[in-house]
N, C-alpha and C. Protein backbone atom coordinates (compact mmCIF):
# COMPACT_ATOMS: atom_id res chain seq x y z
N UNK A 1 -40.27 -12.72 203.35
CA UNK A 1 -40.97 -13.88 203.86
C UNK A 1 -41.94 -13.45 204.97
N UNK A 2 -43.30 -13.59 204.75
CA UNK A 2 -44.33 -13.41 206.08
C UNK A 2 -44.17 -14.49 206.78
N UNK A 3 -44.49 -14.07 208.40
CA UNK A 3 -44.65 -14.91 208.94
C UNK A 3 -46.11 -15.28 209.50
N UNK A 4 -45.92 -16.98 209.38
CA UNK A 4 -46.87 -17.24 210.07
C UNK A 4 -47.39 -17.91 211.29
N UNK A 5 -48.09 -17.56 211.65
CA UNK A 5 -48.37 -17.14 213.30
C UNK A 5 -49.45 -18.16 213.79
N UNK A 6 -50.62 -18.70 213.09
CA UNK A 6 -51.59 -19.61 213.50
C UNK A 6 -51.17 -21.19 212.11
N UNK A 7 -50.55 -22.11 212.84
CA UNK A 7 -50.79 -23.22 212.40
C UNK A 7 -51.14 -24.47 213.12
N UNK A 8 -52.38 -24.75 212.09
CA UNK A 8 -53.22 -26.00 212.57
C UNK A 8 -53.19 -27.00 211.59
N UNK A 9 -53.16 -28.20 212.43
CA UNK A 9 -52.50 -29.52 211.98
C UNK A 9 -53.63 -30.80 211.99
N UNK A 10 -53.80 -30.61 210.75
CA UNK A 10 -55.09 -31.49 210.52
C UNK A 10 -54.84 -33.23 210.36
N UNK A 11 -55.61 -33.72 210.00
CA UNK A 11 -55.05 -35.74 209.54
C UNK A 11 -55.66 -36.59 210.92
N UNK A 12 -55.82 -37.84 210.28
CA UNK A 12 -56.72 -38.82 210.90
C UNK A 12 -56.04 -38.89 212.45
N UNK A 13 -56.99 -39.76 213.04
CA UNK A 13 -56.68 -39.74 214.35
C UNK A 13 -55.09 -41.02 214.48
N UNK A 14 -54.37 -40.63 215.23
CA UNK A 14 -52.89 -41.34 214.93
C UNK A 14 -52.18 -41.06 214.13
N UNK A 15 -52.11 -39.79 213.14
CA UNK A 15 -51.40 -39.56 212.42
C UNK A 15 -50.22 -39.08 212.84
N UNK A 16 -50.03 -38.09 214.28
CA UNK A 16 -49.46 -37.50 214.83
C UNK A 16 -48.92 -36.01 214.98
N UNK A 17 -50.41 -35.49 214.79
CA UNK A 17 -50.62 -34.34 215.17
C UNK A 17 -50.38 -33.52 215.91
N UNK A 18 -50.06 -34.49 217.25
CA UNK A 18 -49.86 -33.69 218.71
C UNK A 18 -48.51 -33.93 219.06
N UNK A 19 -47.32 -34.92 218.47
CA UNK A 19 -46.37 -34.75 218.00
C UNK A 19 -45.75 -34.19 217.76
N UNK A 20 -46.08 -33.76 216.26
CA UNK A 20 -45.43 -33.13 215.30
C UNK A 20 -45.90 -31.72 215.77
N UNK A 21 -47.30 -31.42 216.38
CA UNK A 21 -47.18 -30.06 216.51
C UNK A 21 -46.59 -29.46 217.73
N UNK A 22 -46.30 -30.43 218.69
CA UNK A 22 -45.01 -29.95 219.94
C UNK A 22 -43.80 -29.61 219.25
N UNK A 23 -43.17 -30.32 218.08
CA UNK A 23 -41.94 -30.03 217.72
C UNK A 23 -41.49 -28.56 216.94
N UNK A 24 -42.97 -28.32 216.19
CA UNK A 24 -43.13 -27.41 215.28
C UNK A 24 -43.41 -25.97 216.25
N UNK A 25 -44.30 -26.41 217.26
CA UNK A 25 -44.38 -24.77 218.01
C UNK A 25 -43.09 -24.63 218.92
N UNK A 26 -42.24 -25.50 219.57
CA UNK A 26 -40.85 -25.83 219.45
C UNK A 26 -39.66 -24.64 219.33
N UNK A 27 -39.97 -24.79 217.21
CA UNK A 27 -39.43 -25.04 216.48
C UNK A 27 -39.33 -23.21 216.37
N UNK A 28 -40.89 -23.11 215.92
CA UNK A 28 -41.17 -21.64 215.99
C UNK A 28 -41.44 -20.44 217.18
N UNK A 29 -41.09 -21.30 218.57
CA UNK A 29 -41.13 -20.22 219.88
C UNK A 29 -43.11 -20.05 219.73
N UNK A 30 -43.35 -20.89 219.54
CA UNK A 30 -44.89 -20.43 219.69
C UNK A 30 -45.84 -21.30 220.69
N UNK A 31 -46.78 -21.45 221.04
CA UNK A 31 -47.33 -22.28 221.94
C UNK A 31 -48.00 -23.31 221.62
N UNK A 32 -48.57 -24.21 222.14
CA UNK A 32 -48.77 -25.52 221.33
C UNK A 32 -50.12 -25.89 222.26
N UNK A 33 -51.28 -26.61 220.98
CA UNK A 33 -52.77 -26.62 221.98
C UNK A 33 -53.09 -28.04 221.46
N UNK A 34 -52.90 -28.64 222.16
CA UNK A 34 -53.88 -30.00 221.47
C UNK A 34 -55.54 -30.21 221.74
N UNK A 35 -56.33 -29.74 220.77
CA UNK A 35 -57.70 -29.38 220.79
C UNK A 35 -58.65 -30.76 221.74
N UNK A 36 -58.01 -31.79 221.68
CA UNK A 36 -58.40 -32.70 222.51
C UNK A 36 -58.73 -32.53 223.84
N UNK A 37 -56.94 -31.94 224.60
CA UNK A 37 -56.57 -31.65 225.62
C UNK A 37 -57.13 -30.79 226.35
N UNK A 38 -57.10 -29.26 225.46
CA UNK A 38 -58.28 -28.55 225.93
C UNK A 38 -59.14 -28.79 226.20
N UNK A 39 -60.05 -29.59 225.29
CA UNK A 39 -61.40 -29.47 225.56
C UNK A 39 -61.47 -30.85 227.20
N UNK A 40 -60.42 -31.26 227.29
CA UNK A 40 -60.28 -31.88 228.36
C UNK A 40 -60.23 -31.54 229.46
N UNK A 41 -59.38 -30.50 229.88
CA UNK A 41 -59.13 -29.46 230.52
C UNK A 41 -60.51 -28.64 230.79
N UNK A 42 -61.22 -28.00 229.55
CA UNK A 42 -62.15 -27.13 230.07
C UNK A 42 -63.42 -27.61 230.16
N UNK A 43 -63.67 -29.09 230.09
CA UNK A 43 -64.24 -29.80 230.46
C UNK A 43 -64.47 -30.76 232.20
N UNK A 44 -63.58 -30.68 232.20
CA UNK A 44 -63.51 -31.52 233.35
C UNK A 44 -63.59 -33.15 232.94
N UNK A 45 -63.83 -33.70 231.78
CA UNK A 45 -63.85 -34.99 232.05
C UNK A 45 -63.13 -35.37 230.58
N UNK A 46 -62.80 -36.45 230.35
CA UNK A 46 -62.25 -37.01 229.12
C UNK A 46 -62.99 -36.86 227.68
N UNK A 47 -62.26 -37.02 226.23
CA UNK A 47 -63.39 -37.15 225.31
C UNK A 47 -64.30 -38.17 225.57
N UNK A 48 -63.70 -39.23 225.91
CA UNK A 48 -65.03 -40.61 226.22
C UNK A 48 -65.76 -40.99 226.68
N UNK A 49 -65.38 -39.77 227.89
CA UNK A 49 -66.53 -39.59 228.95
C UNK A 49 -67.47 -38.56 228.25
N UNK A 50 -67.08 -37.51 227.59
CA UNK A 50 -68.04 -36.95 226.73
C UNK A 50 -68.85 -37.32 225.68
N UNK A 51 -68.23 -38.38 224.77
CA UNK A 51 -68.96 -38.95 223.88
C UNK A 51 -69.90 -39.98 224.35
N UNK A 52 -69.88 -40.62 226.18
CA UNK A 52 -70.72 -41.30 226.59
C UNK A 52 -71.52 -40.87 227.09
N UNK A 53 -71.71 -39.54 227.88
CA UNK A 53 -72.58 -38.71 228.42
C UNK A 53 -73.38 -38.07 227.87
N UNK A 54 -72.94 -37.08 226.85
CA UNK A 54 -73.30 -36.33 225.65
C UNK A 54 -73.27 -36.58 224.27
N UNK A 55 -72.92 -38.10 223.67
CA UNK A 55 -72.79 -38.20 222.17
C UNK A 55 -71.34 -36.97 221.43
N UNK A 56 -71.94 -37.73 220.03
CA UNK A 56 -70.97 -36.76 219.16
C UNK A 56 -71.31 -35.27 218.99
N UNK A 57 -72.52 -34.78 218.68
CA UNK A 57 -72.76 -33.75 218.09
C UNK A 57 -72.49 -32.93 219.44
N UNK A 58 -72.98 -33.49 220.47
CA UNK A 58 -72.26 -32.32 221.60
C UNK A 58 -70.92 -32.04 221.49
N UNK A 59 -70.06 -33.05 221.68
CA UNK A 59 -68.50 -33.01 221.45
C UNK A 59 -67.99 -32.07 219.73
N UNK A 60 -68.46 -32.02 218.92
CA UNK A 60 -68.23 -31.62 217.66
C UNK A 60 -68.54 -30.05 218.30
N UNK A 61 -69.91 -29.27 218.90
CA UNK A 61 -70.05 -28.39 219.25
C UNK A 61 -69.18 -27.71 220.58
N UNK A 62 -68.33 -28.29 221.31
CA UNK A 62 -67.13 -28.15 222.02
C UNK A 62 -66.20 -27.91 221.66
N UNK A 63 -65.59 -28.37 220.31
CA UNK A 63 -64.80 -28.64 219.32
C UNK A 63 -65.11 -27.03 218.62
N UNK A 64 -65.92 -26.49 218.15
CA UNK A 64 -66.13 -25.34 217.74
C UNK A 64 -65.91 -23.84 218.27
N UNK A 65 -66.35 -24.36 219.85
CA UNK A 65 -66.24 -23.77 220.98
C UNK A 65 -65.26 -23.03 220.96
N UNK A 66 -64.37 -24.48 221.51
CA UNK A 66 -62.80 -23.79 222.00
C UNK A 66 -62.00 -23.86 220.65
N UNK A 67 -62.16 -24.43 219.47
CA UNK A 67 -61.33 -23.62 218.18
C UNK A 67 -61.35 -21.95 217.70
N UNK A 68 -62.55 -21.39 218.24
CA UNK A 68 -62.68 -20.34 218.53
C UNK A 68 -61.85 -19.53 219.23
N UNK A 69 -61.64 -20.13 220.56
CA UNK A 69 -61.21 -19.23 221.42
C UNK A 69 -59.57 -19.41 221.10
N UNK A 70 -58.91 -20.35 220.59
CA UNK A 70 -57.94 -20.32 220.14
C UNK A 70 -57.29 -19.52 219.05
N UNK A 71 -58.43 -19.07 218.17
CA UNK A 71 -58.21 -18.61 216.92
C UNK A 71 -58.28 -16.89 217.13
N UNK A 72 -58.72 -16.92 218.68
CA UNK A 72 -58.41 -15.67 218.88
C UNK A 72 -57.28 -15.18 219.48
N UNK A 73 -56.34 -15.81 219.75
CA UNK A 73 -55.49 -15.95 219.88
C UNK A 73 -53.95 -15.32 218.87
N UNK A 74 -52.83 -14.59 219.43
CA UNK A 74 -52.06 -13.99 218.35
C UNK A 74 -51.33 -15.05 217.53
N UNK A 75 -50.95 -16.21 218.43
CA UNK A 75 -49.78 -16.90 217.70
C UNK A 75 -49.80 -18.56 218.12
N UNK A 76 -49.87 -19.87 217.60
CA UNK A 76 -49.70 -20.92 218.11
C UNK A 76 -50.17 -22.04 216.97
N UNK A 77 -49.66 -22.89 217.85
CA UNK A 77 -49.66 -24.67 217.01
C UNK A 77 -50.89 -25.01 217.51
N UNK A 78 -51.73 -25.75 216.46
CA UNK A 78 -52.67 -26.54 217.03
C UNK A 78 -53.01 -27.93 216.40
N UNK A 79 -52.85 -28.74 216.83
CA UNK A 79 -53.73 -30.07 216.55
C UNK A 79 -54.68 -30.32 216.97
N UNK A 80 -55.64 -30.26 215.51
CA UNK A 80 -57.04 -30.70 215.59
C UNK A 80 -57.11 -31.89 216.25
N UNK A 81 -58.59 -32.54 216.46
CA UNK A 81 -59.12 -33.97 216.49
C UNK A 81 -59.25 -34.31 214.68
N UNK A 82 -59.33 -35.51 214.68
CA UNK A 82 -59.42 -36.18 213.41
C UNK A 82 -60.62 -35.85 212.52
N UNK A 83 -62.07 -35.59 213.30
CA UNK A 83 -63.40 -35.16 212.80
C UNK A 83 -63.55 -33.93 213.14
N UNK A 84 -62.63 -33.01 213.22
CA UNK A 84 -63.35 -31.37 213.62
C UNK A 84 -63.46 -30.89 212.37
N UNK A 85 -62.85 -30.83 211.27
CA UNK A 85 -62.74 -30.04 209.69
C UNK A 85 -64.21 -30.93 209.12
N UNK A 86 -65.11 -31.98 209.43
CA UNK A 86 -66.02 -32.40 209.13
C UNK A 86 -67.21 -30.81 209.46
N UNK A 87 -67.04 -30.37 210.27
CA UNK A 87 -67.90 -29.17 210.68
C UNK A 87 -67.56 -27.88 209.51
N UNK A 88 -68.57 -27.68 208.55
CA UNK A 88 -68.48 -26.81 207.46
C UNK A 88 -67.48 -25.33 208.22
N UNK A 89 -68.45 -25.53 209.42
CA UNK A 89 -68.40 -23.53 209.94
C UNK A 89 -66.60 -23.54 210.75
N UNK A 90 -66.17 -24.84 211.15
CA UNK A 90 -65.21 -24.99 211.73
C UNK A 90 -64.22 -24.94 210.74
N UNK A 91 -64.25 -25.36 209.47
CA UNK A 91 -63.17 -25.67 208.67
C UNK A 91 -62.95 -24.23 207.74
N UNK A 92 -64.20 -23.77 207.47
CA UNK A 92 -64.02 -22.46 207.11
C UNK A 92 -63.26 -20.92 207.83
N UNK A 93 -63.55 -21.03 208.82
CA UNK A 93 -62.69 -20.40 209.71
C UNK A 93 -61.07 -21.00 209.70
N UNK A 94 -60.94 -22.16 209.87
CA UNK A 94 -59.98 -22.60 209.87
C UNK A 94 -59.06 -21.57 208.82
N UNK A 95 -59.62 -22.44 207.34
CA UNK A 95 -58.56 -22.43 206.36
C UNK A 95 -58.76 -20.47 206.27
N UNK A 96 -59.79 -19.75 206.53
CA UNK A 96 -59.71 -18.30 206.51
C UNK A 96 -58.46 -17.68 207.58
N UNK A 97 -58.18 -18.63 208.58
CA UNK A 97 -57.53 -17.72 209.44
C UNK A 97 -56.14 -18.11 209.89
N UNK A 98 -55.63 -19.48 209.25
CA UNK A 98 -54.50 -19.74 209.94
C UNK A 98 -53.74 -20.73 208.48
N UNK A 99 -52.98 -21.79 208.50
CA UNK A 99 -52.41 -22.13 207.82
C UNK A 99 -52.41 -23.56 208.04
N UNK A 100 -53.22 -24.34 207.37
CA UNK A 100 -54.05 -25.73 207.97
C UNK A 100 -53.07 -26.73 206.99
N UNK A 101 -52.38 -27.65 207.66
CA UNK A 101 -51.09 -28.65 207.30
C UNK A 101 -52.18 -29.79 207.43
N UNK A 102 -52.41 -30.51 206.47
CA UNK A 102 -52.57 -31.83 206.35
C UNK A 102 -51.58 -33.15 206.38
N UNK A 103 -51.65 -33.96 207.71
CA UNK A 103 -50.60 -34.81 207.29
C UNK A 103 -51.14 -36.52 207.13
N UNK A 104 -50.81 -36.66 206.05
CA UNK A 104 -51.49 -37.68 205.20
C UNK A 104 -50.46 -38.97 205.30
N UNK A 105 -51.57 -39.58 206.46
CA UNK A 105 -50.50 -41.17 206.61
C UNK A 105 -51.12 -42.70 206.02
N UNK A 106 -50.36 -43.31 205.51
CA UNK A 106 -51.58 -44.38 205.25
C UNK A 106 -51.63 -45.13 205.95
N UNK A 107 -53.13 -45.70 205.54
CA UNK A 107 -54.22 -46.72 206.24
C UNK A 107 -52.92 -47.89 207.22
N UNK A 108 -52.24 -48.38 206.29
CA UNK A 108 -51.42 -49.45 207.07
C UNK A 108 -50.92 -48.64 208.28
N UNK A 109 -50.37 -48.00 208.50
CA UNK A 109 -49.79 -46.79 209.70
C UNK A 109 -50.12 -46.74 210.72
N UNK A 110 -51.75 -45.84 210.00
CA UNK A 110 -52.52 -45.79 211.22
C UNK A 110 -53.39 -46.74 211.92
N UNK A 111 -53.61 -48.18 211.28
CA UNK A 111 -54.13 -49.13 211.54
C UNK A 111 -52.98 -49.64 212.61
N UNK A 112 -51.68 -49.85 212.11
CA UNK A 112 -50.28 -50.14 213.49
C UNK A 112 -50.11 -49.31 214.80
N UNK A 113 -51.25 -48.06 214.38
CA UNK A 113 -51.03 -47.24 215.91
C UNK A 113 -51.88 -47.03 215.93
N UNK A 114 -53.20 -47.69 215.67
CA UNK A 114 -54.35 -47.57 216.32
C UNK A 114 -55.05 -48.68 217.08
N UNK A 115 -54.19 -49.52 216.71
CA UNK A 115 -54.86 -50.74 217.26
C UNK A 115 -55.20 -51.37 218.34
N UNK A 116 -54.12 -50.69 219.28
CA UNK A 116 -54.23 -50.58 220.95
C UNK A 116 -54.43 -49.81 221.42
N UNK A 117 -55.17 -48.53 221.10
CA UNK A 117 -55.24 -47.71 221.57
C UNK A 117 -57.28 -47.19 221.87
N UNK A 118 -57.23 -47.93 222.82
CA UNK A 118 -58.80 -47.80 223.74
C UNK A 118 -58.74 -46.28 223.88
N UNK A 119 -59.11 -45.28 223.60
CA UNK A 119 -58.97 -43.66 223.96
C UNK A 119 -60.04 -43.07 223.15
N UNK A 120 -60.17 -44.29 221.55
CA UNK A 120 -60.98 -43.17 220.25
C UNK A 120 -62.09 -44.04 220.61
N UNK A 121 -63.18 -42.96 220.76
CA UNK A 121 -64.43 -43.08 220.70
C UNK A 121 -64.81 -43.67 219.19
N UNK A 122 -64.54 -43.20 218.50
CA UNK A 122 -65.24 -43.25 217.26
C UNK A 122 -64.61 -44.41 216.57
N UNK A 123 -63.51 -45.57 217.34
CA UNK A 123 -63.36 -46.46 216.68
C UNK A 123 -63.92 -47.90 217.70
N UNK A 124 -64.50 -47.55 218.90
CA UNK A 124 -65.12 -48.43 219.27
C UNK A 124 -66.22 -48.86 218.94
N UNK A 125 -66.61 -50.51 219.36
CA UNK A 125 -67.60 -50.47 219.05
C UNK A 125 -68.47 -50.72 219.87
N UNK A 126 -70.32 -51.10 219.95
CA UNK A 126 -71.25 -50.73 220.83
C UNK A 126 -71.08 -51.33 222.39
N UNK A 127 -70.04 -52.21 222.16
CA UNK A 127 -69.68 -52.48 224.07
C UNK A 127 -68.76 -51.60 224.48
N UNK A 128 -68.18 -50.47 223.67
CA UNK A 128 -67.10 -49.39 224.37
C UNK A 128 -65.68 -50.00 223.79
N UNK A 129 -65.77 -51.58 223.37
CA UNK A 129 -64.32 -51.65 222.94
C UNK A 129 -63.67 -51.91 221.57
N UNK A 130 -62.33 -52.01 221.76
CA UNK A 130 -62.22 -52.02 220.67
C UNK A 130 -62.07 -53.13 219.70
N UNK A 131 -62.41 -52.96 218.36
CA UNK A 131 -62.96 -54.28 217.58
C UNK A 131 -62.00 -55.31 217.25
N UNK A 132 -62.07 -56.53 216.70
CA UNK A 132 -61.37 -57.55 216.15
C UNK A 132 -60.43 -56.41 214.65
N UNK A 133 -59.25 -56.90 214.61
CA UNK A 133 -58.07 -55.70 213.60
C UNK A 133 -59.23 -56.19 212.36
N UNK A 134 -59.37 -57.06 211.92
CA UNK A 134 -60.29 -56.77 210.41
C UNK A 134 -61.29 -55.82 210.40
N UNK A 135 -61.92 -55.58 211.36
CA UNK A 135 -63.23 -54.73 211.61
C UNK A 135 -62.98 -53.24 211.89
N UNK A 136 -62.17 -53.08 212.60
CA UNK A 136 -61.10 -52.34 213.17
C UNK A 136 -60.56 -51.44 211.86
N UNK A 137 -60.02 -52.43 210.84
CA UNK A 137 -59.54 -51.54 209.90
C UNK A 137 -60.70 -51.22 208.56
N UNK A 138 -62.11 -51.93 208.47
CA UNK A 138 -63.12 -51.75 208.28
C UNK A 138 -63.23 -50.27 208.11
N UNK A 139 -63.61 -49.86 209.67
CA UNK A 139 -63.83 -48.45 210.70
C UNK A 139 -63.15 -47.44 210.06
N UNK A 140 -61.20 -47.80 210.00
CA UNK A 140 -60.50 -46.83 209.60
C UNK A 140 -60.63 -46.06 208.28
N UNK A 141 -61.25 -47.42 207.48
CA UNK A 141 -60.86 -47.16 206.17
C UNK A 141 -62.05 -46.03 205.67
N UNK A 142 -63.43 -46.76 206.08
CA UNK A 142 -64.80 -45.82 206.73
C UNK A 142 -64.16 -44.76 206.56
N UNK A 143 -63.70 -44.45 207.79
CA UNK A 143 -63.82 -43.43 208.35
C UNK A 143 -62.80 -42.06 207.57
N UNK A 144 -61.64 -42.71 207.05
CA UNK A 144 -60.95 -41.94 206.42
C UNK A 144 -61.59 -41.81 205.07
N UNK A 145 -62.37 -42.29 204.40
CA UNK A 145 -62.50 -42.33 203.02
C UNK A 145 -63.57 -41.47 203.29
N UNK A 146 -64.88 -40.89 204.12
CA UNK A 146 -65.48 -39.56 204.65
C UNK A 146 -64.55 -38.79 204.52
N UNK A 147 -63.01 -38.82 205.51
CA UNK A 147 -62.94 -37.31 206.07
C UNK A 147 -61.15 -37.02 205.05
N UNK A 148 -60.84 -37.89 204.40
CA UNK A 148 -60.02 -37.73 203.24
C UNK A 148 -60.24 -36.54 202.40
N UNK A 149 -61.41 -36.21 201.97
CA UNK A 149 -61.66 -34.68 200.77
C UNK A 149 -61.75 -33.61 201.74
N UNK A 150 -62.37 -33.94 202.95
CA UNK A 150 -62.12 -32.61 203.95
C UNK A 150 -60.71 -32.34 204.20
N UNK A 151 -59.62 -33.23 204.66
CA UNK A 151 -58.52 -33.23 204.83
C UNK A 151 -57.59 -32.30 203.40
N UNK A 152 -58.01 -32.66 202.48
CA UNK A 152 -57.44 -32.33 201.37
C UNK A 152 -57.59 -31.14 200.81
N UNK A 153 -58.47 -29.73 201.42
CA UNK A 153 -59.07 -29.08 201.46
C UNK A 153 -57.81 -28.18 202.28
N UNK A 154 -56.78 -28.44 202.97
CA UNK A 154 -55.37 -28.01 203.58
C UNK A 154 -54.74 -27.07 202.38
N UNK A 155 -54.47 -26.00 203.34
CA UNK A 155 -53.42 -25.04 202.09
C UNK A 155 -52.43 -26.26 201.94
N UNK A 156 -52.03 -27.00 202.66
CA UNK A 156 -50.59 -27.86 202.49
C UNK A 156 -50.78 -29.05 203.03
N UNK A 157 -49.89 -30.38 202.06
CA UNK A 157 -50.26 -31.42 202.82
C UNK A 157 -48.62 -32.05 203.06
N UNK A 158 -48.29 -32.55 204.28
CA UNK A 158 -47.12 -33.30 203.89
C UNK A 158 -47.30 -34.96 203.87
N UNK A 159 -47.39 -35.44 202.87
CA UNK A 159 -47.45 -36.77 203.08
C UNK A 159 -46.54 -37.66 203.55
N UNK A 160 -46.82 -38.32 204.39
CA UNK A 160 -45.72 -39.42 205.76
C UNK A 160 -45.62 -40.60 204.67
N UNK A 161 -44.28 -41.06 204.64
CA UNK A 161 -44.24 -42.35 203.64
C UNK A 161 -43.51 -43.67 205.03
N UNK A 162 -43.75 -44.37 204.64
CA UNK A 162 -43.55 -45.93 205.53
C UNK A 162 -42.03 -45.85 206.08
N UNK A 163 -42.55 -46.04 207.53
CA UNK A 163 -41.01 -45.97 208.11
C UNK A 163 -40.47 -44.48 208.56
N UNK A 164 -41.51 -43.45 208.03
CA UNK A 164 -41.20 -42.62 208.82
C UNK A 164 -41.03 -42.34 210.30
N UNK A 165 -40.00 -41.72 210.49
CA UNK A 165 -40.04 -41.27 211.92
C UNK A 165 -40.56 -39.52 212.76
N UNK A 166 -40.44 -39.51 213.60
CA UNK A 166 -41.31 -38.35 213.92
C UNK A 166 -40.32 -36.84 213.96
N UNK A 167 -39.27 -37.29 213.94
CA UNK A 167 -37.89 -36.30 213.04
C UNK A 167 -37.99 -35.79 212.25
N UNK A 168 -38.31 -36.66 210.82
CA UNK A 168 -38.09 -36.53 209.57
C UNK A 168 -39.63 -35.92 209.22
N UNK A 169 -40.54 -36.58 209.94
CA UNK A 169 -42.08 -35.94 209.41
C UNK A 169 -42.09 -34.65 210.48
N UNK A 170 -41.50 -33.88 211.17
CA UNK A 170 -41.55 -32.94 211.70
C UNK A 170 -40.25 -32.10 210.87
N UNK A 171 -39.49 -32.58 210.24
CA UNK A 171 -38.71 -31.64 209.46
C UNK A 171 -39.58 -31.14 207.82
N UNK A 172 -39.87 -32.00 207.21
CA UNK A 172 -40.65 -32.22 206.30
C UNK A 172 -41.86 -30.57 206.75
N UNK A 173 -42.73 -31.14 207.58
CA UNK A 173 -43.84 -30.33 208.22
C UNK A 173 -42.97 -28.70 207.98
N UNK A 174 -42.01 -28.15 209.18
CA UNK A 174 -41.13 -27.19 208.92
C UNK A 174 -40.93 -26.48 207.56
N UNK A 175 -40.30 -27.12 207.14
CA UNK A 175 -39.74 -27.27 205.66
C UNK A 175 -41.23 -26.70 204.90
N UNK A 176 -42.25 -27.53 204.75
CA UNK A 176 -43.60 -26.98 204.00
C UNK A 176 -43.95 -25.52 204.57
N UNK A 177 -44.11 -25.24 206.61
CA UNK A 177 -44.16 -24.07 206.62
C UNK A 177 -43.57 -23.14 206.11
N UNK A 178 -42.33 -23.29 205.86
CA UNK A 178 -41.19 -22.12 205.75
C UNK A 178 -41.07 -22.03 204.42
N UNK A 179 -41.89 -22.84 203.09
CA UNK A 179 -42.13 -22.96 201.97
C UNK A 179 -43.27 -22.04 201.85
N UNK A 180 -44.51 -22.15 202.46
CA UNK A 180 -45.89 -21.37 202.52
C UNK A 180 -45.50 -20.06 202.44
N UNK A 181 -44.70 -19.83 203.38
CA UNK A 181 -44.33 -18.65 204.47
C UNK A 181 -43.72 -17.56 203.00
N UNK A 182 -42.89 -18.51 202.29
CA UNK A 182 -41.79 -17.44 201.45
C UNK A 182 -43.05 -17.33 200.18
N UNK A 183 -43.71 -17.74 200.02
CA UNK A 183 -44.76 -17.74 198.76
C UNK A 183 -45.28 -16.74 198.46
């Protein structure tokens, strides 16, 4: 069985990426980066403050930045943002260098944990907030039905079924690595 040493954890925003990938680097003694966080950190200011200052395409090019500097890196967990595998040059590196887990939740899900949550830029709308739930899930559906074939593009996907808990979709997750791993 090889081991593997770089896994990154792809899926829409709320899927629970940053979750599941605390449990998993955890799991495997490895370190854990939430690509958000970083770029929070080596930023100095929030994503929202970035996407209001600088737009998207700056933030997407930050996003490239520090996936980089991670990937140079020997060993660790990472959770993407929801739109970074949209970047051709980002996703290619990706799937060349590490072991990219797709976790595939549905629309109803992430619409229940997205709905209060003022943080995503990219689901507000032009007053900064966030929309009426019909419009709201409008956005999601948008937005996932773009970044769905990029997502799917994962050496591995584990799909989250209703009622999951963050146990069982972090055992599941495990379980697929340690499946990859013996292949």
């Amino acid at each position: 069985m090889k081991r593997i040493n770089k896994i990154i954890l792809t899926g829409f925003m709320g899927s629970g990426k940053s979750a599941i990938g605390k449990r998993v680097a955890h799991t495997f003694s490895m370190p854990f980066y939430d690509l958000d966080k970083v770029i929070e950190e080596g930023e100095g200011m929030s994503i929202p403050e970035i996407f209001n200052l600088h737009g998207e395409p700056y933030f997407r090019e930050l996003e490239w930045k520090y996936v980089n500097k991670i990937l140079n890196k020997d060993a660790f967990v990472l959770a993407l943002g929801g739109g970074a595998l949209e970047q051709e040059k980002l996703k290619s590196r990706v799937l060349d260098q590490s072991l990219l887990i797709f976790l595939d939740v549905p629309e109803e899900i992430l619409l229940e944990r997205l709905k209060r949550d003022k943080k995503r830029p990219m689901l507000r709308n032009e007053q900064g907030e966030l929309p009426p739930e019909p419009v709201l899930k409008e956005k999601i559906n948008t937005l996932l039905d773009r970044r769905r074939p990029v997502y799917q593009q994962a050496h591995r996907t584990v799909v989250v079924g209703n009622g999951w808990e963050r146990s069982k979709t972090t055992k599941e997750t495990i379980k697929t690595i340690k499946e990859y791993a013996a292949s």
